[in-house]
Protein backbone atom coordinates (compact mmCIF):
# COMPACT_ATOMS: atom_id res chain seq x y z
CA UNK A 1 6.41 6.59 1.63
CA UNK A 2 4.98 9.71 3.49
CA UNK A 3 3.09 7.61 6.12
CA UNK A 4 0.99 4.43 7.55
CA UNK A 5 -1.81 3.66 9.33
CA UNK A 6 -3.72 0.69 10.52
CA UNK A 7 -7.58 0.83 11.02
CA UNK A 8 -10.39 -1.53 11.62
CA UNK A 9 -12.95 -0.85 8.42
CA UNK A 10 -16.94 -1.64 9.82
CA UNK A 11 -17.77 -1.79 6.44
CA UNK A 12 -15.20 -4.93 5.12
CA UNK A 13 -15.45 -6.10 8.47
CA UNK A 14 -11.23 -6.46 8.65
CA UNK A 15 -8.15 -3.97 9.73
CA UNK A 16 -6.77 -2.08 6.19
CA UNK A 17 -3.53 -1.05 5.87
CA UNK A 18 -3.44 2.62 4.26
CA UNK A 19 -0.26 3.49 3.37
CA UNK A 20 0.34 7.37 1.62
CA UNK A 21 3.09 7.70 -1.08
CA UNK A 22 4.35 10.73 -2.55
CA UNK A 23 5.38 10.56 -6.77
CA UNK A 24 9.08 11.99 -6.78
CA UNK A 25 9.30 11.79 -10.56
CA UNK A 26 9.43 14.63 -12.72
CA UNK A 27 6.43 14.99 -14.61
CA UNK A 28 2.79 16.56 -14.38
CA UNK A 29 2.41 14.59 -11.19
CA UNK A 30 5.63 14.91 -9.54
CA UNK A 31 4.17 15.78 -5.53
CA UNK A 32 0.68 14.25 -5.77
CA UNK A 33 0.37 11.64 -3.27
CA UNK A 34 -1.37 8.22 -3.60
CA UNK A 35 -3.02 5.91 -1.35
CA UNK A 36 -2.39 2.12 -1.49
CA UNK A 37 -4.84 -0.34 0.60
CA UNK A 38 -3.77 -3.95 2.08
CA UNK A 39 -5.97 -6.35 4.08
CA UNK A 40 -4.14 -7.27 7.47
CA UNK A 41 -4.77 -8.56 10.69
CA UNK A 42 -5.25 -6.57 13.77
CA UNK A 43 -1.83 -5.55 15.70
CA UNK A 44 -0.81 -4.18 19.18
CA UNK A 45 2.24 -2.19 17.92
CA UNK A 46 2.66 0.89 16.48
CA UNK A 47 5.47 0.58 14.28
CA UNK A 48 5.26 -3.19 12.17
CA UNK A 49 2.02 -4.92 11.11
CA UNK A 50 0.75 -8.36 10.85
CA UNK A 51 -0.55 -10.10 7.69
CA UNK A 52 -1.06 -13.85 6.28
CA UNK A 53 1.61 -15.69 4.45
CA UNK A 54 -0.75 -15.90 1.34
CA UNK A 55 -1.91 -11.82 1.45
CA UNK A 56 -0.77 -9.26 -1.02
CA UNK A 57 0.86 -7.38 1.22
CA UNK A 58 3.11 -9.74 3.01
CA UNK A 59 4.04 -11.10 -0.57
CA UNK A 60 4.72 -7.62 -2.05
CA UNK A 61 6.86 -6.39 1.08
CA UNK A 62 9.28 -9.66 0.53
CA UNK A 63 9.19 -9.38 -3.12
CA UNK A 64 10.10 -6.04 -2.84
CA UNK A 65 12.93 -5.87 -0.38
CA UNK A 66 13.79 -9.23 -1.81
CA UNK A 67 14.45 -11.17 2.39
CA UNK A 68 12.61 -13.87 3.57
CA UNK A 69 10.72 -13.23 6.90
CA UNK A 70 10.71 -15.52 9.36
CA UNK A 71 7.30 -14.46 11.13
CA UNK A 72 4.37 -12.31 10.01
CA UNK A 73 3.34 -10.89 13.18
CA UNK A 74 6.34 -9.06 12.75
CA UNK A 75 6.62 -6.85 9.50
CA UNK A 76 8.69 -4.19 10.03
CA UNK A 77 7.33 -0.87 8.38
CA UNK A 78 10.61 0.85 8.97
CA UNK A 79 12.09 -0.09 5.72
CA UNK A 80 9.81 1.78 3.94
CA UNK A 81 11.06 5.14 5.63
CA UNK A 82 14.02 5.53 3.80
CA UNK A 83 13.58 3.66 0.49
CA UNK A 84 12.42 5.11 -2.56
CA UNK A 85 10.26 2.84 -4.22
CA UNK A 86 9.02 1.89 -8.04
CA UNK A 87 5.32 1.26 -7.59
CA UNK A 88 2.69 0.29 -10.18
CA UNK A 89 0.01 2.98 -10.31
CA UNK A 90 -3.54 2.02 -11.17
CA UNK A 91 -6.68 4.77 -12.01
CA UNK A 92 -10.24 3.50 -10.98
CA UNK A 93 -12.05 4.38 -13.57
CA UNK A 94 -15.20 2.36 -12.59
CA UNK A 95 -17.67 1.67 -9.42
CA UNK A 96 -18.49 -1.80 -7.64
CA UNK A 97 -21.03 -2.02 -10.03
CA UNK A 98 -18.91 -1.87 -12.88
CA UNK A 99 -20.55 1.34 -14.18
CA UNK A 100 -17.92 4.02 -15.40
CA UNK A 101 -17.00 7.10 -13.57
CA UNK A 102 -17.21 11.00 -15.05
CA UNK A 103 -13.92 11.81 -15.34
CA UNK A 104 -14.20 14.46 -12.29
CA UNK A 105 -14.58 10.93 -10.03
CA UNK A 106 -11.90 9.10 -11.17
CA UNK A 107 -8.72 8.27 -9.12
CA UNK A 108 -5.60 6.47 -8.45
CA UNK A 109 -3.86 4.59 -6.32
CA UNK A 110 -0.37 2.43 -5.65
CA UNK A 111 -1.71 -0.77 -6.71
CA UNK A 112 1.39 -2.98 -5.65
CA UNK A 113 5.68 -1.88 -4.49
CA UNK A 114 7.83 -3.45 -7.71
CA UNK A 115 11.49 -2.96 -6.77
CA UNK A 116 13.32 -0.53 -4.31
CA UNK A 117 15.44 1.87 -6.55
CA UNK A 118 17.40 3.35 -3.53
């Protein structure tokens, strides 16, 4: 993972978790980094975040690092600083009105952390 972020979105009306990571693998994308977005609650500190027991993100992060957390005010984002990750990559190929994109507008982003590798 490159970095993190917490903000408050106006427009969804909740805090998103941005989080940037960078493709390592060799391959015609090898450097490109991708976004990944998580709904969380707001949080005083700067380096763990807070989420519900039923969100993606608090689900994926346990999943992931395969522990059991005790409280979820307290997610530590330090793990992800040294652990190279296998992530499921997704391309939106479509609006919110379900109309396709051109090709030029299309993107991708880390839909969800599978497994650390290292």
């Amino acid at each position: 993972m490159v970095d993190w972020n917490v903000n408050y979105n106006p427009y969804f009306r909740r805090h998103i978790l941005l989080m940037h990571s960078r493709i390592v693998e060799m391959g015609p994308s090898h450097g490109v980094i991708l976004p990944a977005w998580f709904n969380v609650k707001e949080s005083k500190s700067k380096t763990t975040v807070k989420a519900g027991w039923k969100s993606d993100f608090l689900r994926m992060y346990q999943a992931c690092f395969d522990i059991k957390l005790d409280r979820k005010d307290r997610i530590p984002m330090s793990r992800f600083d040294s652990a190279l990750l296998k992530v499921e990559v997704m391309t939106i190929a479509k609006d919110t009105r379900g109309q396709p994109l051109a090709k030029i507008n299309q993107y991708s982003r880390v839909k969800r952390c599978i497994e650390v590798i290292s």
